[in-house]
N, C-alpha and C. Protein backbone atom coordinates (compact mmCIF):
# COMPACT_ATOMS: atom_id res chain seq x y z
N UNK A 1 40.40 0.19 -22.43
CA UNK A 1 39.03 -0.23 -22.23
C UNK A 1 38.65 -0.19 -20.75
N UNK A 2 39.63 -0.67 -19.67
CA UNK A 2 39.16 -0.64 -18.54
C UNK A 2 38.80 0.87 -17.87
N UNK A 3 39.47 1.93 -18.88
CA UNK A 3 39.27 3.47 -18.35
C UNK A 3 37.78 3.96 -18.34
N UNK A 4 37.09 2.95 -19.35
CA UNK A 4 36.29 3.44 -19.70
C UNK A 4 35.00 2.60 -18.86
N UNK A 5 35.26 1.63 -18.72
CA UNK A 5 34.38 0.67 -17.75
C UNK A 5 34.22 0.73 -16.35
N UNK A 6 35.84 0.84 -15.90
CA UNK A 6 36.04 0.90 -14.36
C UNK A 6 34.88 2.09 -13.51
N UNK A 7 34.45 3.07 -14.35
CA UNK A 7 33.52 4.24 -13.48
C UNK A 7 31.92 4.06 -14.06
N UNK A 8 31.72 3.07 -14.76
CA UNK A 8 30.86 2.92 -14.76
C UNK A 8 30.48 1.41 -13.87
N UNK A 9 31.26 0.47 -13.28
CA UNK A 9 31.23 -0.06 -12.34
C UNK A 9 30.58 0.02 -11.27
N UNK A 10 31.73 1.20 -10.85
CA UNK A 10 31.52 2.06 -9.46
C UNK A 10 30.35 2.79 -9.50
N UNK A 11 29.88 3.71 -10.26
CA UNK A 11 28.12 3.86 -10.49
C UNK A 11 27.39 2.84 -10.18
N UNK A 12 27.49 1.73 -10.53
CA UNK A 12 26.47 0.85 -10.84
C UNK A 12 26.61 -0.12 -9.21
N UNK A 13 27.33 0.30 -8.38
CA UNK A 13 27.72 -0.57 -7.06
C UNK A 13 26.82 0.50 -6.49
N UNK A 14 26.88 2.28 -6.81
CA UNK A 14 26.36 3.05 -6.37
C UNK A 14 25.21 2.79 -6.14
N UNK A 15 24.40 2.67 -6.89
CA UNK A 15 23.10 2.93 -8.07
C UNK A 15 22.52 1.70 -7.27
N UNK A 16 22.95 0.53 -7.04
CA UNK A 16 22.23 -0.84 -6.72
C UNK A 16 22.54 -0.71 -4.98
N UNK A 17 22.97 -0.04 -4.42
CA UNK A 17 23.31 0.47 -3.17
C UNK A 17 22.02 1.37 -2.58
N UNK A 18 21.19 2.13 -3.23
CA UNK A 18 20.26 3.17 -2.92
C UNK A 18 19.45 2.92 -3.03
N UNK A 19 18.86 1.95 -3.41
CA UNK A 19 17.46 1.01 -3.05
C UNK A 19 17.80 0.34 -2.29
N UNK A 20 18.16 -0.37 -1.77
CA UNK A 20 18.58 -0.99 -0.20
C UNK A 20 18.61 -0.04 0.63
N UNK A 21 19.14 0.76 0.51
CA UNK A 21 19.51 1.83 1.66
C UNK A 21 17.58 1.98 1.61
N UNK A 22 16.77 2.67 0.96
CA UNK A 22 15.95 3.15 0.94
C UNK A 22 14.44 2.39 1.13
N UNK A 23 15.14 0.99 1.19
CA UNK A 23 14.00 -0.17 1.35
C UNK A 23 14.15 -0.40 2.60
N UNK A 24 15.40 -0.15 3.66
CA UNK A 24 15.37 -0.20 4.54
C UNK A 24 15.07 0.83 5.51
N UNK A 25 15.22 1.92 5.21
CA UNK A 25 14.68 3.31 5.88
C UNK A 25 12.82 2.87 5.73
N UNK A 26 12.63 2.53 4.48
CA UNK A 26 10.84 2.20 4.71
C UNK A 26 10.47 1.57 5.36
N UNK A 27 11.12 0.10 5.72
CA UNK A 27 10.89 -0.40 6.32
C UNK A 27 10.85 -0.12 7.72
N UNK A 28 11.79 0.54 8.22
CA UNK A 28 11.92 0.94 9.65
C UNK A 28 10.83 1.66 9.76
N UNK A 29 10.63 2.89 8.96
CA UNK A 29 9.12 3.32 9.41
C UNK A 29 8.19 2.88 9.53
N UNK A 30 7.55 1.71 8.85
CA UNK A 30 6.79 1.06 8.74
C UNK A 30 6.70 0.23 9.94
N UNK A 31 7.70 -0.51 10.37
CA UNK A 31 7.96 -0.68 11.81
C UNK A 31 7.38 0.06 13.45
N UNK A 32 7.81 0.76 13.26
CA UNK A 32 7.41 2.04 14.16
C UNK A 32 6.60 2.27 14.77
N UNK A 33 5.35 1.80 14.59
CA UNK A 33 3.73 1.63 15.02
C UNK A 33 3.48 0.15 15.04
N UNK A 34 2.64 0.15 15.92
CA UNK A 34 1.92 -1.22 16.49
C UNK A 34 0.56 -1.46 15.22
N UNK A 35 0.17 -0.84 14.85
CA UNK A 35 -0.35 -0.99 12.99
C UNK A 35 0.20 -1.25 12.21
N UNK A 36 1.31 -0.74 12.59
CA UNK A 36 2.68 -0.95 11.25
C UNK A 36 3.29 -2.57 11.38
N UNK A 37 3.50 -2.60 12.76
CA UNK A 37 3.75 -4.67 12.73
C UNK A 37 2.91 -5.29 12.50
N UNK A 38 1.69 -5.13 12.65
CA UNK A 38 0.31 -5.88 12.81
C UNK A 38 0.40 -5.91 11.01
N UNK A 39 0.64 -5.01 10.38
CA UNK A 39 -0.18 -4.94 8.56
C UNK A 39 1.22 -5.55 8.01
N UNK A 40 2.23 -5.60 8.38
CA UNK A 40 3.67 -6.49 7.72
C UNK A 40 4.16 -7.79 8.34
N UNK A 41 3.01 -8.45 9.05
CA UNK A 41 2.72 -9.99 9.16
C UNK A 41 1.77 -10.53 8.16
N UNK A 42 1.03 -9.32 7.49
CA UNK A 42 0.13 -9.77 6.37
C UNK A 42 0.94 -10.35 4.95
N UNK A 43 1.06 -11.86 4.33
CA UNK A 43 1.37 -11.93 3.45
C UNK A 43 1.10 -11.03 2.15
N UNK A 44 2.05 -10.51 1.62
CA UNK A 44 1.60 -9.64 0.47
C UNK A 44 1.63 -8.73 0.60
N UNK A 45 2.09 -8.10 2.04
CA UNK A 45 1.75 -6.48 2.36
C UNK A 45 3.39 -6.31 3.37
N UNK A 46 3.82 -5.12 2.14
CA UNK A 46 5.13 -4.87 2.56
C UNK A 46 4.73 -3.23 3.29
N UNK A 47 6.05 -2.81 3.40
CA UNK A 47 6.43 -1.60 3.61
C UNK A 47 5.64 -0.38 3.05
N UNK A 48 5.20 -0.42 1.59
CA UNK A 48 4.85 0.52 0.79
C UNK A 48 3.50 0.43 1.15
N UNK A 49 2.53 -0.88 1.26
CA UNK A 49 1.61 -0.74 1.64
C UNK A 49 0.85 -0.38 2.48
N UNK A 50 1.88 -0.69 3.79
CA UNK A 50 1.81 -0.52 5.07
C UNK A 50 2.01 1.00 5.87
N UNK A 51 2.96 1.72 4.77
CA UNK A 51 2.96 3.28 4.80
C UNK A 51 2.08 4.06 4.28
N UNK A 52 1.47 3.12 3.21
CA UNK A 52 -0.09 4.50 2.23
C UNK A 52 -1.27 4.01 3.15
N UNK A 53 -1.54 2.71 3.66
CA UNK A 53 -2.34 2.79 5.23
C UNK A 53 -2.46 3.77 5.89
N UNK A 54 -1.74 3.77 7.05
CA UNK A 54 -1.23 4.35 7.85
C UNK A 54 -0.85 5.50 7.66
N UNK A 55 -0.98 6.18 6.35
CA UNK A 55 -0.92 7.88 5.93
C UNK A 55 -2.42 7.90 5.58
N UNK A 56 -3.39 6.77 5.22
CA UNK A 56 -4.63 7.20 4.84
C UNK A 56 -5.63 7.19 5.86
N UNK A 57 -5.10 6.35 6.77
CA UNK A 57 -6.01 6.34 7.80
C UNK A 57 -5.47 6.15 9.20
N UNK A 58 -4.94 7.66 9.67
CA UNK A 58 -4.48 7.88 10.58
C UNK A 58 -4.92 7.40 12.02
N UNK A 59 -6.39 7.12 12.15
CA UNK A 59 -7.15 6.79 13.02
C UNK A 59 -7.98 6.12 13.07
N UNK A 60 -7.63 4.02 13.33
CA UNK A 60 -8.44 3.71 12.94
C UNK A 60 -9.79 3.31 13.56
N UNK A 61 -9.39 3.26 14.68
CA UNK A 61 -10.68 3.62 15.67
C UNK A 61 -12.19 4.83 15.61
N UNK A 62 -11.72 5.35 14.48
CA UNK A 62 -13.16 6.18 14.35
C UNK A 62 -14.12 5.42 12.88
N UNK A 63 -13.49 4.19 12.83
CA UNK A 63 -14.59 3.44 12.01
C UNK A 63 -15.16 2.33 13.06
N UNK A 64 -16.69 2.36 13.20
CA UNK A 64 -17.22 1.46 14.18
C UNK A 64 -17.12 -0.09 13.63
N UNK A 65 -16.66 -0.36 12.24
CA UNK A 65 -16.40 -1.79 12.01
C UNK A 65 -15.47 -1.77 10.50
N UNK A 66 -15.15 -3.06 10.65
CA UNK A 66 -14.35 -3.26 9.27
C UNK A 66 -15.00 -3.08 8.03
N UNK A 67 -16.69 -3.15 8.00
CA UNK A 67 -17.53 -2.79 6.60
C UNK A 67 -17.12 -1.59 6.51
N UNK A 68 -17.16 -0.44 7.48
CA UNK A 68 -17.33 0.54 6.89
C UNK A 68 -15.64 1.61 6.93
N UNK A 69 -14.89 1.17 7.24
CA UNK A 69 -13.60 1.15 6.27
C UNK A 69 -13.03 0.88 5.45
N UNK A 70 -13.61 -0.43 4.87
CA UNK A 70 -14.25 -0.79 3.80
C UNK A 70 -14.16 0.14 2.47
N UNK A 71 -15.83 0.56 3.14
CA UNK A 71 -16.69 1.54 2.33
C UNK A 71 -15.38 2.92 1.89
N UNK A 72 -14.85 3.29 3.25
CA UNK A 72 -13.85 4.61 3.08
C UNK A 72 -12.71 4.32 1.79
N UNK A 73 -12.53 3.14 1.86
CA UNK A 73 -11.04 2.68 1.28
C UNK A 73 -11.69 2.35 -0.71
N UNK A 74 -13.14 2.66 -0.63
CA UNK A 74 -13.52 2.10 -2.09
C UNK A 74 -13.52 0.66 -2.11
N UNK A 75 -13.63 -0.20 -1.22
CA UNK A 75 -13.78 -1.66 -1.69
C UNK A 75 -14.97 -2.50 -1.71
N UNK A 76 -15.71 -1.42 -1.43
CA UNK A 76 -16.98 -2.58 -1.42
C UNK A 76 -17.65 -2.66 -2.92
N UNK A 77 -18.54 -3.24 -3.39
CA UNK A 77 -19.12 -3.67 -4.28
C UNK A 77 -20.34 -2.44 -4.86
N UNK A 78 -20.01 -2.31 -6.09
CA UNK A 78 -21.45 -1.23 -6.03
C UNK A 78 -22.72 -2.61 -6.80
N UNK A 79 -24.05 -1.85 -6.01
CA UNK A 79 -24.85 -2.58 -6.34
C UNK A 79 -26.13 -1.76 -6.70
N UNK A 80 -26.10 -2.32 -7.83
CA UNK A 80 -27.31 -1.88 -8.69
C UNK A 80 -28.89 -2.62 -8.34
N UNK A 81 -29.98 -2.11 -8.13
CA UNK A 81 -31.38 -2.57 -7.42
C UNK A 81 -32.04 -2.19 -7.99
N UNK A 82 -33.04 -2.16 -8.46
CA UNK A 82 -34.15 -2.25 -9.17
C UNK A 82 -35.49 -3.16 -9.02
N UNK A 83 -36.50 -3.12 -8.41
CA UNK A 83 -37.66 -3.82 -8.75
C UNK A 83 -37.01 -5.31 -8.39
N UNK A 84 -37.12 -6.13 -9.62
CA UNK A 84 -36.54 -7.23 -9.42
C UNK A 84 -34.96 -8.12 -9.36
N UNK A 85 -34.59 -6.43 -10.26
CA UNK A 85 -33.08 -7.41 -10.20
C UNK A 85 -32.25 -6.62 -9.58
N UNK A 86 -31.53 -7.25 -9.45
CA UNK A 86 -30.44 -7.06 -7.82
C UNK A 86 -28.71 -7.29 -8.71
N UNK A 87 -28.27 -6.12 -8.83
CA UNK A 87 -26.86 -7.08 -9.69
C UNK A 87 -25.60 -6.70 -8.73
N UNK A 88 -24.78 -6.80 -8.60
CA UNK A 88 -23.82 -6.52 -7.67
C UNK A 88 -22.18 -6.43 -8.77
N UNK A 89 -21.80 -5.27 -8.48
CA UNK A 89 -21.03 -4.60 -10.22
C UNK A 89 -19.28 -4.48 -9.70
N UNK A 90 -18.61 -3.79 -10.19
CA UNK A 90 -17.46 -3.82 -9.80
C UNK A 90 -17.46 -3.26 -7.91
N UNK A 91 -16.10 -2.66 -8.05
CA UNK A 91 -15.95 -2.09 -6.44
C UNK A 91 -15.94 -0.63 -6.50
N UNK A 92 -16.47 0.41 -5.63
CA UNK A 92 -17.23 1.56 -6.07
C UNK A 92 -16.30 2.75 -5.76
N UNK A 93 -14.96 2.80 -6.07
CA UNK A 93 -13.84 3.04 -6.44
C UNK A 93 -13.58 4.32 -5.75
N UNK A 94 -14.15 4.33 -4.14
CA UNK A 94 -14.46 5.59 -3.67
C UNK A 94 -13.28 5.67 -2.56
N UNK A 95 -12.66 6.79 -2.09
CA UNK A 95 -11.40 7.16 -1.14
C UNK A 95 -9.95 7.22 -2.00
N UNK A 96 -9.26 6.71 -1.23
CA UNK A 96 -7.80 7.00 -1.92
C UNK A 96 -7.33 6.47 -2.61
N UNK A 97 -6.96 6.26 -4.18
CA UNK A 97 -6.69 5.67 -5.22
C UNK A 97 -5.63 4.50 -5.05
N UNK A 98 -4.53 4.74 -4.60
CA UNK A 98 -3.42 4.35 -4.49
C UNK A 98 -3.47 3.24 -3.50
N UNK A 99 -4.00 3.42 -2.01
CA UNK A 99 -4.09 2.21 -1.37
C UNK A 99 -4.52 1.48 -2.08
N UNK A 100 -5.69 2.10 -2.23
CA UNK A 100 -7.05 0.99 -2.80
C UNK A 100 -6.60 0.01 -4.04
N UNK A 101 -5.43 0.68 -4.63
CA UNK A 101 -4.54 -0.54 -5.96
C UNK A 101 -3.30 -1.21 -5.03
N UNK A 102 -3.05 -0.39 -4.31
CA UNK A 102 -2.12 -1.47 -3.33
C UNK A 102 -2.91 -2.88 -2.47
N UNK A 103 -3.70 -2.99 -1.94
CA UNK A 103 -4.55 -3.31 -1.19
C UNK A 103 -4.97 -4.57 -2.22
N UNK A 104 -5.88 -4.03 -3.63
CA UNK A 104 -6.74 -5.18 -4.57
C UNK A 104 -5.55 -5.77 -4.94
C-alpha cells in the first residue's frame, strides 16, 4: 500500500508548493512600482488586483480626476433622464471587464 501512496504524496508536496512559489513571484511584481505599494495597502486588494490595474492603466496621470477614471474603468452609474424622472440604474459596464469585477 505504501508503493502506491508514497508518489502520490510527493506530488501533492509538489502541487501545494507551486502556488506559493507563484503567489510570491506576483507579489513581487506587484511590488515593483510605487502604484503597486500604494494599491496593496488597500484592504481587499491583493496582488491580482493590483497587476490587472496597472496593466489597464498604464498611465495614470492622463486622467484629470478620479470621476473620470472612474468613467474609463465602467464604474459609474448609468443614468436614465427624462422630462421628470431622473433614475440612476446599475454601473455602465464600460472598459475592462476583469478589473472592473476585481475592483466591485
Amino acid at each position: 500500500m505504501s508503493a502506491a501512496i508514497e508518489p502520490l504524496l510527493r506530488v501533492r508536496v509538489v502541487m501545494r508548493a507551486e502556488p506559493k512559489a507563484a503567489d510570491r513571484t506576483l507579489a513581487a511584481l506587484a511590488r515593483r512600482t510605487d502604484v503597486g505599494r500604494r494599491l496593496m495597502t488597500i484592504p481587499g486588494v491583493g496582488s491580482v488586483t493590483t497587476l490587472a490595474y496597472i496593466a489597464t492603466d498604464d498611465d495614470p496621470g492622463r486622467f484629470g480626476n478620479l470621476k473620470a477614471l472612474g468613467a474609463h474603468l465602467g464604474l459609474t452609474l448609468c443614468i436614465y433622464q427624462s422630462g421628470e424622472i431622473d433614475r440612476s440604474r446599475r454601473i455602465s459596464k464600460c472598459g475592462d471587464r476583469m478589473l472592473r469585477h476585481l475592483l466591485y
